[in-house]
PDB file of N, CA and C in Angstrom:
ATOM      1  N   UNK A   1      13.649   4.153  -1.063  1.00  0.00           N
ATOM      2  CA  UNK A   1      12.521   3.328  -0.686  1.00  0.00           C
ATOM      3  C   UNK A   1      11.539   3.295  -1.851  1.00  0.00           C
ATOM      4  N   UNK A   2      11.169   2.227  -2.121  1.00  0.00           N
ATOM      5  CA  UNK A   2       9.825   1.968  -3.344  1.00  0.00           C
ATOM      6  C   UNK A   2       8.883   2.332  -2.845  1.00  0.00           C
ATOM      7  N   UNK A   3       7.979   3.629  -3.741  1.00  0.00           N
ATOM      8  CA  UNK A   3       6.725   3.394  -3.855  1.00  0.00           C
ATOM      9  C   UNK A   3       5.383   2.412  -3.111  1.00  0.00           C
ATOM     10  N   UNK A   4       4.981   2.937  -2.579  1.00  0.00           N
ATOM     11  CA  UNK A   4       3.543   1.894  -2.109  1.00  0.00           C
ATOM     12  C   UNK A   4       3.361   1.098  -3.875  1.00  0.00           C
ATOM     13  N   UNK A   5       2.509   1.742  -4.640  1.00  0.00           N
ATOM     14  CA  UNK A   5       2.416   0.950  -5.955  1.00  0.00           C
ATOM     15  C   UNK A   5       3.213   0.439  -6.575  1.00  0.00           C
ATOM     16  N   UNK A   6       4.619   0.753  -6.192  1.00  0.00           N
ATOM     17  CA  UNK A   6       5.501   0.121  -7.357  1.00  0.00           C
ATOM     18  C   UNK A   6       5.853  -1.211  -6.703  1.00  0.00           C
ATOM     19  N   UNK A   7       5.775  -1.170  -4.791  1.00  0.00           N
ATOM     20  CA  UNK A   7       5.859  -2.593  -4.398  1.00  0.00           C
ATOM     21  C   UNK A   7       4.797  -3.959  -5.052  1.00  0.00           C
ATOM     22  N   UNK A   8       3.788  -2.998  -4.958  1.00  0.00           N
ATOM     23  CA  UNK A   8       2.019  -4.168  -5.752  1.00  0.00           C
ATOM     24  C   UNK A   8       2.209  -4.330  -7.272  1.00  0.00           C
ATOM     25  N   UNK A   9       3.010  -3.372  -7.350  1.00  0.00           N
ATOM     26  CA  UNK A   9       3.045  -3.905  -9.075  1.00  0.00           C
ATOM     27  C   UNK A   9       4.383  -4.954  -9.673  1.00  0.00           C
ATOM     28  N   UNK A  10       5.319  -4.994  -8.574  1.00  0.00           N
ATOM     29  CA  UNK A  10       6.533  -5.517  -8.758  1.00  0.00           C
ATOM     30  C   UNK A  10       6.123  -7.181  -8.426  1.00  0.00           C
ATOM     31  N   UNK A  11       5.543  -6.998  -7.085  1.00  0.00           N
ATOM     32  CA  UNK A  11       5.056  -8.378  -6.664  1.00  0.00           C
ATOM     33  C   UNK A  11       3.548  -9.056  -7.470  1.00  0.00           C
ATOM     34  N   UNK A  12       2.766  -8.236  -8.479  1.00  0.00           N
ATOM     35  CA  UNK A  12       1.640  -8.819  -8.847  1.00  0.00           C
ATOM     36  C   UNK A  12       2.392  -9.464 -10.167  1.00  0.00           C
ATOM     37  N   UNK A  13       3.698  -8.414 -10.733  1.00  0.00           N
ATOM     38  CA  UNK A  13       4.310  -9.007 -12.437  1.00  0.00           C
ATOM     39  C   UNK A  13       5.209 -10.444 -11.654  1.00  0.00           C
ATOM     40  N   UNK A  14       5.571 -10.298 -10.746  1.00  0.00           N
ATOM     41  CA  UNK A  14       6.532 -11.607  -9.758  1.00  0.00           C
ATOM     42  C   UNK A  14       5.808 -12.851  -9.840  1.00  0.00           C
ATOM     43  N   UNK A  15       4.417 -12.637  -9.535  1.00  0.00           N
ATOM     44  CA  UNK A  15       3.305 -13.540  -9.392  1.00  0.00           C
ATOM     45  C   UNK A  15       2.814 -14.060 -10.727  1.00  0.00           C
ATOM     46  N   UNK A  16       3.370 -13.278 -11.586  1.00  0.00           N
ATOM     47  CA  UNK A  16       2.065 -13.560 -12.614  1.00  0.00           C
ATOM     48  C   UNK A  16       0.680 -13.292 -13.019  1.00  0.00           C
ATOM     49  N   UNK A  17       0.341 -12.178 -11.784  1.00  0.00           N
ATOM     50  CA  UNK A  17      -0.218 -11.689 -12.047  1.00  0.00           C
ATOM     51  C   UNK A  17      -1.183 -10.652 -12.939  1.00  0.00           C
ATOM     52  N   UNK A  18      -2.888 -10.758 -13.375  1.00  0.00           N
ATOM     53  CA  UNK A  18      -2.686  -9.663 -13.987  1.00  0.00           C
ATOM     54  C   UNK A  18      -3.448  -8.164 -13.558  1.00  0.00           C
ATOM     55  N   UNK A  19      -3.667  -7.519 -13.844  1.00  0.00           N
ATOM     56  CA  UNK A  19      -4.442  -6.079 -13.136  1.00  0.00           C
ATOM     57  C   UNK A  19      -6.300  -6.454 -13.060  1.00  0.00           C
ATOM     58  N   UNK A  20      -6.598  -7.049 -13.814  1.00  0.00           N
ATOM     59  CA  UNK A  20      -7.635  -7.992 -14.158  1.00  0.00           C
ATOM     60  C   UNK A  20      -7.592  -8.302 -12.659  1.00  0.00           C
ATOM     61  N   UNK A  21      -7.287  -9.397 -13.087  1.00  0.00           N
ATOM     62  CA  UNK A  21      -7.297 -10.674 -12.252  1.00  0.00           C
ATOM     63  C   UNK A  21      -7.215 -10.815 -10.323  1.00  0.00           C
ATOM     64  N   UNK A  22      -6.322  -9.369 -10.034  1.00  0.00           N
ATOM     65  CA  UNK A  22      -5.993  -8.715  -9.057  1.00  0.00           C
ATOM     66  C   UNK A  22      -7.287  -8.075  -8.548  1.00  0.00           C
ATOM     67  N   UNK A  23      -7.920  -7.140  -9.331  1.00  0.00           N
ATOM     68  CA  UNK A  23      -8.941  -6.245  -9.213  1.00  0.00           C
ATOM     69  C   UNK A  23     -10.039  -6.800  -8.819  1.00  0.00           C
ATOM     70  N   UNK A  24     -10.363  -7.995  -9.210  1.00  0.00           N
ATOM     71  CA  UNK A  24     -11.609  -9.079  -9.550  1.00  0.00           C
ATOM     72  C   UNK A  24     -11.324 -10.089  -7.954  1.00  0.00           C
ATOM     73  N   UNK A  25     -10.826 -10.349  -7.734  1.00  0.00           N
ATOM     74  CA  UNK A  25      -9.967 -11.131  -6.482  1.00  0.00           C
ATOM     75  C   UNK A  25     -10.384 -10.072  -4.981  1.00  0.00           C
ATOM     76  N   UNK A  26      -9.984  -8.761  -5.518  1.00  0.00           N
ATOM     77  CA  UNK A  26     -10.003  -7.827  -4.335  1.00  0.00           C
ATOM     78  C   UNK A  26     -11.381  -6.870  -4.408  1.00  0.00           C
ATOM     79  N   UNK A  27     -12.086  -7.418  -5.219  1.00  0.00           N
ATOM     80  CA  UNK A  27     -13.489  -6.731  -5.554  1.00  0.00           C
ATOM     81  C   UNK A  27     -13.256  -5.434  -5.686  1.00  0.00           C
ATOM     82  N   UNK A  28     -12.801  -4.851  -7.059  1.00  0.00           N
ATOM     83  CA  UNK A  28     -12.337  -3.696  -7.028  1.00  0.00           C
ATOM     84  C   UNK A  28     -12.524  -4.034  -8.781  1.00  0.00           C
ATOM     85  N   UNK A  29     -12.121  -2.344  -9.212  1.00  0.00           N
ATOM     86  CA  UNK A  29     -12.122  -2.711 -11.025  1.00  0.00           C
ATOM     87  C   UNK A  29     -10.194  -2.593 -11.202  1.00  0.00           C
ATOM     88  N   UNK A  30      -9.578  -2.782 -12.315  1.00  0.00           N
ATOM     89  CA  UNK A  30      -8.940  -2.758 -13.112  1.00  0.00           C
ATOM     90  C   UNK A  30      -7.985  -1.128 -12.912  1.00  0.00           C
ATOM     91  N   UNK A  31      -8.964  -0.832 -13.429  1.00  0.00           N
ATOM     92  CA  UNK A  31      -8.762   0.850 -13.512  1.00  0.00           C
ATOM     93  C   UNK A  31      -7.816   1.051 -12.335  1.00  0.00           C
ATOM     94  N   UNK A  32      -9.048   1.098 -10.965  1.00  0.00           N
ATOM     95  CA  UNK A  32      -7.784   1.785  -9.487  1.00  0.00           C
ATOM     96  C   UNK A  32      -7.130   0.822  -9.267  1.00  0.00           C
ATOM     97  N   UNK A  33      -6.573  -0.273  -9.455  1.00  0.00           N
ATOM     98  CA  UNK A  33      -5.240  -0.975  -8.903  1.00  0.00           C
ATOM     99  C   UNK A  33      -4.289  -0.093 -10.292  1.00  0.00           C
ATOM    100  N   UNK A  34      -4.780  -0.066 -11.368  1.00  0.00           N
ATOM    101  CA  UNK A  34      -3.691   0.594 -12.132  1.00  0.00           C
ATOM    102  C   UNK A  34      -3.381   1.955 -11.580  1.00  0.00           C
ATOM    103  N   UNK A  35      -4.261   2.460 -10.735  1.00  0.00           N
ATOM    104  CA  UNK A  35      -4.208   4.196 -10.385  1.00  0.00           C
ATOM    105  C   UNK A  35      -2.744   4.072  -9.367  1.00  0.00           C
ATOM    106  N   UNK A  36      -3.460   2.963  -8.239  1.00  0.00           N
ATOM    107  CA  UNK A  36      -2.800   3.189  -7.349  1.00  0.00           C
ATOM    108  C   UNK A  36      -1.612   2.484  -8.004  1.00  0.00           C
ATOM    109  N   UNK A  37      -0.736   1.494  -8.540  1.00  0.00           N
ATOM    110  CA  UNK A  37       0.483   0.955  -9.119  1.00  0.00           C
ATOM    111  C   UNK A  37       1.026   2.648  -9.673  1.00  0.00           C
ATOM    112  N   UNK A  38       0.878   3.313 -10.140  1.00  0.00           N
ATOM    113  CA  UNK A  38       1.149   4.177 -11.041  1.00  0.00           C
ATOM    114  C   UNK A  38       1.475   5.700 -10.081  1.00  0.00           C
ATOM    115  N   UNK A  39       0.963   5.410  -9.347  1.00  0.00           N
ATOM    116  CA  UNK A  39       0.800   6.616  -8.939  1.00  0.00           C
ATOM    117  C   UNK A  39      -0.039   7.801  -8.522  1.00  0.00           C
ATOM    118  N   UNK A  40      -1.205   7.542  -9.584  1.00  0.00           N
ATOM    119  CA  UNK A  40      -2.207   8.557  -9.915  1.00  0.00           C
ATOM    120  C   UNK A  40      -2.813   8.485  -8.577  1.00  0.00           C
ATOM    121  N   UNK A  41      -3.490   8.011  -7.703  1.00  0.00           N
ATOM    122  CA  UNK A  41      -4.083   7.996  -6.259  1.00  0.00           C
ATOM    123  C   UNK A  41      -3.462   7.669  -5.698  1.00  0.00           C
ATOM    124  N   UNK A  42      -3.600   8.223  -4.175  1.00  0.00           N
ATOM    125  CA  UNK A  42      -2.904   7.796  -2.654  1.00  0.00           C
ATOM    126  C   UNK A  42      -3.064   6.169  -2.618  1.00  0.00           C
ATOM    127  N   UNK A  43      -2.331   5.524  -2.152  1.00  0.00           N
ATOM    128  CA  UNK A  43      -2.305   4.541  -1.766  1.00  0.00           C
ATOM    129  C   UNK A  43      -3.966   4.524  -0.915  1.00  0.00           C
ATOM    130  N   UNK A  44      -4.431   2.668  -1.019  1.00  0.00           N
ATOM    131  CA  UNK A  44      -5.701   3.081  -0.387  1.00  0.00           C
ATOM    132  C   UNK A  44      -6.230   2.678   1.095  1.00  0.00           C
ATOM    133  N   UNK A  45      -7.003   2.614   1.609  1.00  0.00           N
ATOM    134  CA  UNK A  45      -7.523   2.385   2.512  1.00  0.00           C
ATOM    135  C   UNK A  45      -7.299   1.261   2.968  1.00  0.00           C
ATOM    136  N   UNK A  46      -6.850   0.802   4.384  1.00  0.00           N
ATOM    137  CA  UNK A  46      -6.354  -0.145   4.898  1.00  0.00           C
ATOM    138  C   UNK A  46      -7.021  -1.658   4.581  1.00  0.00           C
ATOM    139  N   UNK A  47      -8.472  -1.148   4.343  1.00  0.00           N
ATOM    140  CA  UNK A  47      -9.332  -2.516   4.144  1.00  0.00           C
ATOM    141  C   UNK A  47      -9.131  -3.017   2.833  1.00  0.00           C
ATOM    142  N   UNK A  48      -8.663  -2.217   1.740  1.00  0.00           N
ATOM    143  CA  UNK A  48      -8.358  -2.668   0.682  1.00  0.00           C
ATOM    144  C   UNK A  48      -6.853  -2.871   0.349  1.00  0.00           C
ATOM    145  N   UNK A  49      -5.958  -2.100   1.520  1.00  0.00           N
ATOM    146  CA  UNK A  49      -4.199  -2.436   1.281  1.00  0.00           C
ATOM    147  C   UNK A  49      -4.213  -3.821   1.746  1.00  0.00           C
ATOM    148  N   UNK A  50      -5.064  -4.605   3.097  1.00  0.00           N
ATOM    149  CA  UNK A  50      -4.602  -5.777   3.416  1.00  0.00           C
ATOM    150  C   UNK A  50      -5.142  -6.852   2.184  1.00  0.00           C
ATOM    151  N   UNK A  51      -6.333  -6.386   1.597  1.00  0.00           N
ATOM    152  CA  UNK A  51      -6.765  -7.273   1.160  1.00  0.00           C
ATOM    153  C   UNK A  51      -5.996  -7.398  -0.715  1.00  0.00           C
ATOM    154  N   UNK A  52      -5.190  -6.271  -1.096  1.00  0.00           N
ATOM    155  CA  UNK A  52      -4.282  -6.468  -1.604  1.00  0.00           C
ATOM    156  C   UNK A  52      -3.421  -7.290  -1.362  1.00  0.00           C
ATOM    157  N   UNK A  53      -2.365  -6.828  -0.637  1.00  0.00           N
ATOM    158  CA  UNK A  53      -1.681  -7.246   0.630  1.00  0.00           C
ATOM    159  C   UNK A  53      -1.412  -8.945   0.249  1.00  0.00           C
ATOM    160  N   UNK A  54      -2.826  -9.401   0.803  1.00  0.00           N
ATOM    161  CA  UNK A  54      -2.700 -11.006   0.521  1.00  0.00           C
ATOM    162  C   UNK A  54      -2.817 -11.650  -0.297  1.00  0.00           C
ATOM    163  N   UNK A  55      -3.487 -11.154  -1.442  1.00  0.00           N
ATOM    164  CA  UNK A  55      -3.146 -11.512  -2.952  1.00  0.00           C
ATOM    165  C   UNK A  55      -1.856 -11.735  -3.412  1.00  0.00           C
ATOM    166  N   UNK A  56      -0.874 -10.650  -2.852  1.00  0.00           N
ATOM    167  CA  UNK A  56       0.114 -10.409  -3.975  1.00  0.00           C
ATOM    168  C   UNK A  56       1.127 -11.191  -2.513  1.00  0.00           C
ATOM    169  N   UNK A  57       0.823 -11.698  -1.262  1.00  0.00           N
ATOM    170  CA  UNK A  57       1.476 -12.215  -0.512  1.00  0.00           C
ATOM    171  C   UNK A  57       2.699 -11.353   0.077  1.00  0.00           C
ATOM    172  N   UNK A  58       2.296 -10.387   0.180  1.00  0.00           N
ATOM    173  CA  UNK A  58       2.862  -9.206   1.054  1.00  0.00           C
ATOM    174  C   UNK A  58       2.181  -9.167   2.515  1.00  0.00           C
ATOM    175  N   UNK A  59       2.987  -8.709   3.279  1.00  0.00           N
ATOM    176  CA  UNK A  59       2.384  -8.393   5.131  1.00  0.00           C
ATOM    177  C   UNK A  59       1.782  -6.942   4.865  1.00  0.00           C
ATOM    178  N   UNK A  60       0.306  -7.726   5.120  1.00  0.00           N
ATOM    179  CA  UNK A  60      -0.575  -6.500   5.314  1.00  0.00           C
ATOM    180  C   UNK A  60      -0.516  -5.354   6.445  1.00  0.00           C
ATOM    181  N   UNK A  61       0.111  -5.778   7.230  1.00  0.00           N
ATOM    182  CA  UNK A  61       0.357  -4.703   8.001  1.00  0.00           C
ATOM    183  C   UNK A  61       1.835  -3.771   7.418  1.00  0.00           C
ATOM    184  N   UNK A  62       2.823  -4.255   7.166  1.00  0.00           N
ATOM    185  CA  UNK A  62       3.901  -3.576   6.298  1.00  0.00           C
ATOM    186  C   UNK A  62       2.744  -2.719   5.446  1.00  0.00           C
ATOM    187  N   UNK A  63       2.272  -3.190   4.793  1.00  0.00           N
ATOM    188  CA  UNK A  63       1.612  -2.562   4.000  1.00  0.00           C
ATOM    189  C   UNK A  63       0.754  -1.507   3.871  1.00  0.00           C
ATOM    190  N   UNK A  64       0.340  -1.336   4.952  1.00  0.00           N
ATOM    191  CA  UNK A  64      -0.635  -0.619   5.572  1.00  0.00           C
ATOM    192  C   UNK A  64       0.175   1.033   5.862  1.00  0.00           C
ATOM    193  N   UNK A  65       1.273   0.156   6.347  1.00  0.00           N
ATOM    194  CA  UNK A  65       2.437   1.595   7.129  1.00  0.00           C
ATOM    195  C   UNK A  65       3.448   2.092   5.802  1.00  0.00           C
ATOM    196  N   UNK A  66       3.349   1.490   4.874  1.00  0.00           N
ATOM    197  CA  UNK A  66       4.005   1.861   3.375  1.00  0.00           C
ATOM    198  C   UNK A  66       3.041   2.859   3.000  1.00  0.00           C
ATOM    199  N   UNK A  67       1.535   2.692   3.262  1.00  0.00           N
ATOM    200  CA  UNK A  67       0.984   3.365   2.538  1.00  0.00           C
ATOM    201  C   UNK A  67       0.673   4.945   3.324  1.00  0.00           C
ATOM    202  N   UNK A  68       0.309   4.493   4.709  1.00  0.00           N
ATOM    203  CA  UNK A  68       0.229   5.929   5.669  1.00  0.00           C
ATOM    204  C   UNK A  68       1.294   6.547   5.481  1.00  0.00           C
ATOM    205  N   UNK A  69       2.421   6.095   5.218  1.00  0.00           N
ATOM    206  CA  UNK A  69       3.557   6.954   5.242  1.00  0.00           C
ATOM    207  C   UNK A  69       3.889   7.666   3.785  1.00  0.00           C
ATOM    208  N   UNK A  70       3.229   6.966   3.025  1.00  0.00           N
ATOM    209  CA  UNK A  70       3.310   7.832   1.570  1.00  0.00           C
ATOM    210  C   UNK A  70       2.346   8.403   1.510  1.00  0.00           C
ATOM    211  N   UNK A  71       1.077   8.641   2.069  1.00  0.00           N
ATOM    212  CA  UNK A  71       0.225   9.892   2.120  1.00  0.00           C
ATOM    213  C   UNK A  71      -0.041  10.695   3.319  1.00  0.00           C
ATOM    214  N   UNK A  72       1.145  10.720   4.229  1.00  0.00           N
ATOM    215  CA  UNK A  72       1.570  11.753   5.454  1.00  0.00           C
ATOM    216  C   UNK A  72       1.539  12.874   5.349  1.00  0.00           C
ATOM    217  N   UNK A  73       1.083  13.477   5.985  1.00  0.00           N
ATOM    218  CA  UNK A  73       1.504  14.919   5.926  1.00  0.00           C
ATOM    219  C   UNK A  73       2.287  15.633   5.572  1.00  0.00           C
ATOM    220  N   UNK A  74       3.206  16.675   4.567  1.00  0.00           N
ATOM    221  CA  UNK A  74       4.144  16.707   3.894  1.00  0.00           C
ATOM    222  C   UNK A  74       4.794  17.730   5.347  1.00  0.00           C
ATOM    223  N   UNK A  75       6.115  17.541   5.384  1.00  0.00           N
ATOM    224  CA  UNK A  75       6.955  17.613   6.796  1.00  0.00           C
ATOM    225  C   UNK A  75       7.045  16.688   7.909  1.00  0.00           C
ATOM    226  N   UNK A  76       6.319  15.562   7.775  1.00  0.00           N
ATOM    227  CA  UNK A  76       6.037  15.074   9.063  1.00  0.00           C
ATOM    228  C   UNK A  76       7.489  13.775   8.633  1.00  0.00           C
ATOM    229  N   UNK A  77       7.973  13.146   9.335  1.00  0.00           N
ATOM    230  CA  UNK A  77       9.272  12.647   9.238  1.00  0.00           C
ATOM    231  C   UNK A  77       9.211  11.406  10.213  1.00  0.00           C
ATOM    232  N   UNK A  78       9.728   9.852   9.944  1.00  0.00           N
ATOM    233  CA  UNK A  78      10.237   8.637  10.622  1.00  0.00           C
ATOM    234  C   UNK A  78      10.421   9.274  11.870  1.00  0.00           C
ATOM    235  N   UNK A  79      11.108   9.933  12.196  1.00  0.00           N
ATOM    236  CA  UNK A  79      11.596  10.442  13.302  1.00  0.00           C
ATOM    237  C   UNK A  79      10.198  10.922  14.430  1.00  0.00           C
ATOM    238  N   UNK A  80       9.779  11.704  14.079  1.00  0.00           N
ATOM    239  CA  UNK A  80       8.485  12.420  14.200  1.00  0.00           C
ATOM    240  C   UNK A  80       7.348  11.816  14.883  1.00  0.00           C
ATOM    241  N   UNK A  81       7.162  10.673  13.991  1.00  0.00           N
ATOM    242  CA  UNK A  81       6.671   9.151  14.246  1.00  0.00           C
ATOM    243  C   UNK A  81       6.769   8.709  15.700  1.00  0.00           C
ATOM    244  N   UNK A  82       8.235   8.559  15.312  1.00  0.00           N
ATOM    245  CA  UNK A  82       8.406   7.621  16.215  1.00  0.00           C
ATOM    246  C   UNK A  82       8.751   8.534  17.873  1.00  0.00           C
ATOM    247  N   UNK A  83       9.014   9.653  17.907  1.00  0.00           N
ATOM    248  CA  UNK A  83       9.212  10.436  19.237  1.00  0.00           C
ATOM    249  C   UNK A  83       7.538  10.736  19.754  1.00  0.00           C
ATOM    250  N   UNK A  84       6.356  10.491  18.904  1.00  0.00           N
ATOM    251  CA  UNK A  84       5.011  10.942  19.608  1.00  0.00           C
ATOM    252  C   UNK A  84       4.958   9.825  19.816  1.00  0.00           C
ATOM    253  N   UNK A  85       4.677   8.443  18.673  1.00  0.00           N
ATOM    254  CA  UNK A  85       4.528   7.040  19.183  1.00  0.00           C
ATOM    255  C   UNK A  85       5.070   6.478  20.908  1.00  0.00           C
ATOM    256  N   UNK A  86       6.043   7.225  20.801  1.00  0.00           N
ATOM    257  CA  UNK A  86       7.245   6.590  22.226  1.00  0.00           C
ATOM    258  C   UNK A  86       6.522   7.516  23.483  1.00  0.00           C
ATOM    259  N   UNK A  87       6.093   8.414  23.395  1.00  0.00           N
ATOM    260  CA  UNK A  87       5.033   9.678  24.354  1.00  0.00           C
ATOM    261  C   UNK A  87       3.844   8.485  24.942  1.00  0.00           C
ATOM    262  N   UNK A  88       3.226   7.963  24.006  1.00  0.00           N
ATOM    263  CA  UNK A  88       1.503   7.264  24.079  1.00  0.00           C
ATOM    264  C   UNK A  88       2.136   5.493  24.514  1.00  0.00           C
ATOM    265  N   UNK A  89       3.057   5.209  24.304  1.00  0.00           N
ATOM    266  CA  UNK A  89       3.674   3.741  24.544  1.00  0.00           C
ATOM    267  C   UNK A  89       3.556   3.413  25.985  1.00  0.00           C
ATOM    268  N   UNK A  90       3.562   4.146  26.451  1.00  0.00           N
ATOM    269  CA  UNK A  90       3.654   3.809  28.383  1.00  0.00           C
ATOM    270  C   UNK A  90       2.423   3.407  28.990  1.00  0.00           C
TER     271      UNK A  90
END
């Protein structure tokens, strides 16, 4: 599975995009879209994954759950997820 950042960075070079141009769009600097593409920070906050998200024409909600799930709790597992999710569903 790709990376939260390596999906935004695959789809912003797809686009034509540039880190500029991205940053400035999503009212943000340069710098943290390069953090988060790279690695260096958690994927970010939902208000700024959707509004990524629609720049780079990705489903902000996919997006959202790419990113909770790459800064999860270390042990916590798909599985895990989805057996408490299925508990609260009724």
């Amino acid at each position: 599975m790709k990376r939260f950042g390596q999906v935004l960075r695959d789809e912003r070079i797809k686009h034509g995009l540039t880190l500029e141009g991205v940053a400035r769009s999503c009212q943000t600097v340069k710098s943290y879209v390069c953090s988060i593409e790279s690695g260096d920070v958690n994927p970010p906050a939902a208000n700024m994954t959707r509004r990524l998200s629609r720049k780079l024409g990705l489903d902000p909600d996919d997006m959202v759950v790419l990113g909770w799930f790459e800064k999860r709790p270390e042990g916590i597992t798909v599985d895990d997820v989805v057996r408490v999710a299925g508990k609260f569903s009724q």
